[in-house]
C-alpha atoms as a PDB file:
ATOM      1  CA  UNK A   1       0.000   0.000   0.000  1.00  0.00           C
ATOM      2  CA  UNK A   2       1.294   3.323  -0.663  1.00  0.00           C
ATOM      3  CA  UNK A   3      -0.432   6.742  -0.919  1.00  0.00           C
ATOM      4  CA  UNK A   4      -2.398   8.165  -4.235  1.00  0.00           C
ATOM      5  CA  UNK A   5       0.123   9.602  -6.381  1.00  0.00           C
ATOM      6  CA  UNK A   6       3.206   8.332  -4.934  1.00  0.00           C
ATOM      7  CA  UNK A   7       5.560   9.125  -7.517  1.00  0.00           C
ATOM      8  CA  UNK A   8       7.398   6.230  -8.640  1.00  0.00           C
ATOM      9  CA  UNK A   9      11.120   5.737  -9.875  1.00  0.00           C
ATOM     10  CA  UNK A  10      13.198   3.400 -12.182  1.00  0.00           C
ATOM     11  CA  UNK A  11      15.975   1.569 -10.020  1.00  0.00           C
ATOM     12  CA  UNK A  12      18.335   1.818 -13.023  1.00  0.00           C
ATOM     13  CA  UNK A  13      18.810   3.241 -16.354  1.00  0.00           C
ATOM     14  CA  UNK A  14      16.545   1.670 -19.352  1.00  0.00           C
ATOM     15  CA  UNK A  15      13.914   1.569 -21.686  1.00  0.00           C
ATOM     16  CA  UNK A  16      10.417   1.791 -22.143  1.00  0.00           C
ATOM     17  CA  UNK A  17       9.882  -1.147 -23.189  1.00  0.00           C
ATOM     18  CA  UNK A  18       5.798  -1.573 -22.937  1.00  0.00           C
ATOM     19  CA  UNK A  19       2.950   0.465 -21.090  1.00  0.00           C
ATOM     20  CA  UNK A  20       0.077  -1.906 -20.838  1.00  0.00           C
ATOM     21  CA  UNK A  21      -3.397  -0.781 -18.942  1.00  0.00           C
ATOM     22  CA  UNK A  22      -6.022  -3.060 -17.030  1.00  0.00           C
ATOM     23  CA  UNK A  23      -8.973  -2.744 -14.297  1.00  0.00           C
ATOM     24  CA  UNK A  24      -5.654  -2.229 -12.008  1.00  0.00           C
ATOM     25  CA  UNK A  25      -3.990   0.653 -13.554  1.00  0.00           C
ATOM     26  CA  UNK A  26      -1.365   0.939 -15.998  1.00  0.00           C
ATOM     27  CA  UNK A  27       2.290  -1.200 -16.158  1.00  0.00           C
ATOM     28  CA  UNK A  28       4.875  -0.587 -17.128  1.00  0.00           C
ATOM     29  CA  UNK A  29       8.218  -2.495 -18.287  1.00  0.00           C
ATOM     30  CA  UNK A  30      11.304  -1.256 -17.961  1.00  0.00           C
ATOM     31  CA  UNK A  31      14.734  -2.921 -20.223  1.00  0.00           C
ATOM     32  CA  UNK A  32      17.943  -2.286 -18.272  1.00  0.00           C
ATOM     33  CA  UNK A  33      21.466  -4.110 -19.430  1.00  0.00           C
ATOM     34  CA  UNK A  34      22.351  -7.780 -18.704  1.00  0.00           C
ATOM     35  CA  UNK A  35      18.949  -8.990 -19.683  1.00  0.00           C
ATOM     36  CA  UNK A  36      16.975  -7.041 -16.635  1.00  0.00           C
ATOM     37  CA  UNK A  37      13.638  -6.057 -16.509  1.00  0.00           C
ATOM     38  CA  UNK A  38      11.469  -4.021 -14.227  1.00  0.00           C
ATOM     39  CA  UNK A  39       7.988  -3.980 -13.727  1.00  0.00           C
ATOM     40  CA  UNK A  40       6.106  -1.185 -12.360  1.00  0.00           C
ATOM     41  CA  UNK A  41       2.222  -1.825 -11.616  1.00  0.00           C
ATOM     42  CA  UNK A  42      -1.051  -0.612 -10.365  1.00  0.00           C
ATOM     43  CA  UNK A  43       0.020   2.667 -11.771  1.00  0.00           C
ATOM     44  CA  UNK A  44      -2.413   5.658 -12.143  1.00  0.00           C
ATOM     45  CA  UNK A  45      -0.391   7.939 -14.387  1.00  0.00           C
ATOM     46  CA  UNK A  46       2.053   7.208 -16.540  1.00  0.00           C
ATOM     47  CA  UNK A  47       4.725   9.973 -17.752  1.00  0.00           C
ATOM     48  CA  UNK A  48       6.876   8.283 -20.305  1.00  0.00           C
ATOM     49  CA  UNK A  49       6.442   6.463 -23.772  1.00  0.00           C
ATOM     50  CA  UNK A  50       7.635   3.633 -25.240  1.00  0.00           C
ATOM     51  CA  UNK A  51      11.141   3.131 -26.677  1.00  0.00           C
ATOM     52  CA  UNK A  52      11.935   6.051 -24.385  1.00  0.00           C
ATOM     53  CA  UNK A  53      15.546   6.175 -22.510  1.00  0.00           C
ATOM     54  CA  UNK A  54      14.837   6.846 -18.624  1.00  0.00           C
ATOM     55  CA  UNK A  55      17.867   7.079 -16.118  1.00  0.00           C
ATOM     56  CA  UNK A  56      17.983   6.226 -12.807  1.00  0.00           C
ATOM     57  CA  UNK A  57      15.641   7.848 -10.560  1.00  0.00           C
ATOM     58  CA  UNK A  58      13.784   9.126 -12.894  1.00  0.00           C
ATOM     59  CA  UNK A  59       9.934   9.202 -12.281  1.00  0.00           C
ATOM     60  CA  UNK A  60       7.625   7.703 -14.821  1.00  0.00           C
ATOM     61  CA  UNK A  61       4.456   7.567 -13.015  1.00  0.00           C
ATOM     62  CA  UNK A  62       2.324   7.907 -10.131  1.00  0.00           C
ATOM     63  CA  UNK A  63       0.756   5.189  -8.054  1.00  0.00           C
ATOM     64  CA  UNK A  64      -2.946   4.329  -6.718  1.00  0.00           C
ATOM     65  CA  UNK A  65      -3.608   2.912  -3.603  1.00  0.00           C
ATOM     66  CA  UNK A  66      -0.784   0.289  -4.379  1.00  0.00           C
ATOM     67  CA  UNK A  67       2.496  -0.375  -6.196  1.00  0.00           C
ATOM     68  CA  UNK A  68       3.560  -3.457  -7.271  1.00  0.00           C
ATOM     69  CA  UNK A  69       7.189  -3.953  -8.431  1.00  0.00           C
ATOM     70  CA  UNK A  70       9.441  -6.802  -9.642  1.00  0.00           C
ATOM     71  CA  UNK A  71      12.781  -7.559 -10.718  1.00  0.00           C
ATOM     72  CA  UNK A  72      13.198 -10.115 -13.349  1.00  0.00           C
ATOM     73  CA  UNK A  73      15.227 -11.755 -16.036  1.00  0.00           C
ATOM     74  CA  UNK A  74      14.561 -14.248 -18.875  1.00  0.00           C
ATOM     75  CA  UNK A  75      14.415 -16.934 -15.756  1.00  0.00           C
ATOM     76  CA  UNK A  76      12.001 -15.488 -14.259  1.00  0.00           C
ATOM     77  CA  UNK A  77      11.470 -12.885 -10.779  1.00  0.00           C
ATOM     78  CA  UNK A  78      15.138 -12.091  -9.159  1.00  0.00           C
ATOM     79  CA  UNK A  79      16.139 -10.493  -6.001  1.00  0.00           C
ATOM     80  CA  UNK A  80      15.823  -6.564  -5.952  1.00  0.00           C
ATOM     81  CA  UNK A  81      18.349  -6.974  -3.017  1.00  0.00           C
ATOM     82  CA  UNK A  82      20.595  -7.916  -5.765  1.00  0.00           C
ATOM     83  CA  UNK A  83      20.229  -4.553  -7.052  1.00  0.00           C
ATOM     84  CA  UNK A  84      19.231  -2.271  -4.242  1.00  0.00           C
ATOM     85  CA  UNK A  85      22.292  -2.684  -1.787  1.00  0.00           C
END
């Protein structure tokens, strides 16, 4: 649970690489080096477009009443500690 218009950040430079939208709110998926993915969902507003470059930090949306995230590769889900020391 987070608060209505949380602003939410990629964890690492990337790519746009989809914006989808359901009952839920939009997603969006992130392409980062080494095969990484991020997944941002349950999102309200969305401030970027696909195929664009985002860096680190930057925000590219606002939440609802909830934000779901995952890490993943071609595997499958990973570890954010992996990432976020």
């Amino acid at each position: 649970k987070v608060e209505n218009n949380t602003p939410v950040r990629t964890i690492l430079k990337g790519q746009i690489e989809a914006i989808t939208v359901k009952d839920e709110g939009y997603t969006i998926l992130v392409k980062h080096e080494g095969e990484i993915q991020s997944l941002y969902a349950r999102l309200n507003e969305v401030l970027v477009e696909v195929n664009q470059e985002v860096l680190a930090s930057q925000v590219i949306g606002r939440t609802g009443s909830s934000l779901y995230f995952e890490l993943r590769n071609m595997d499958g889900p990973l570890n954010p500690g992996i990432i976020l020391k």
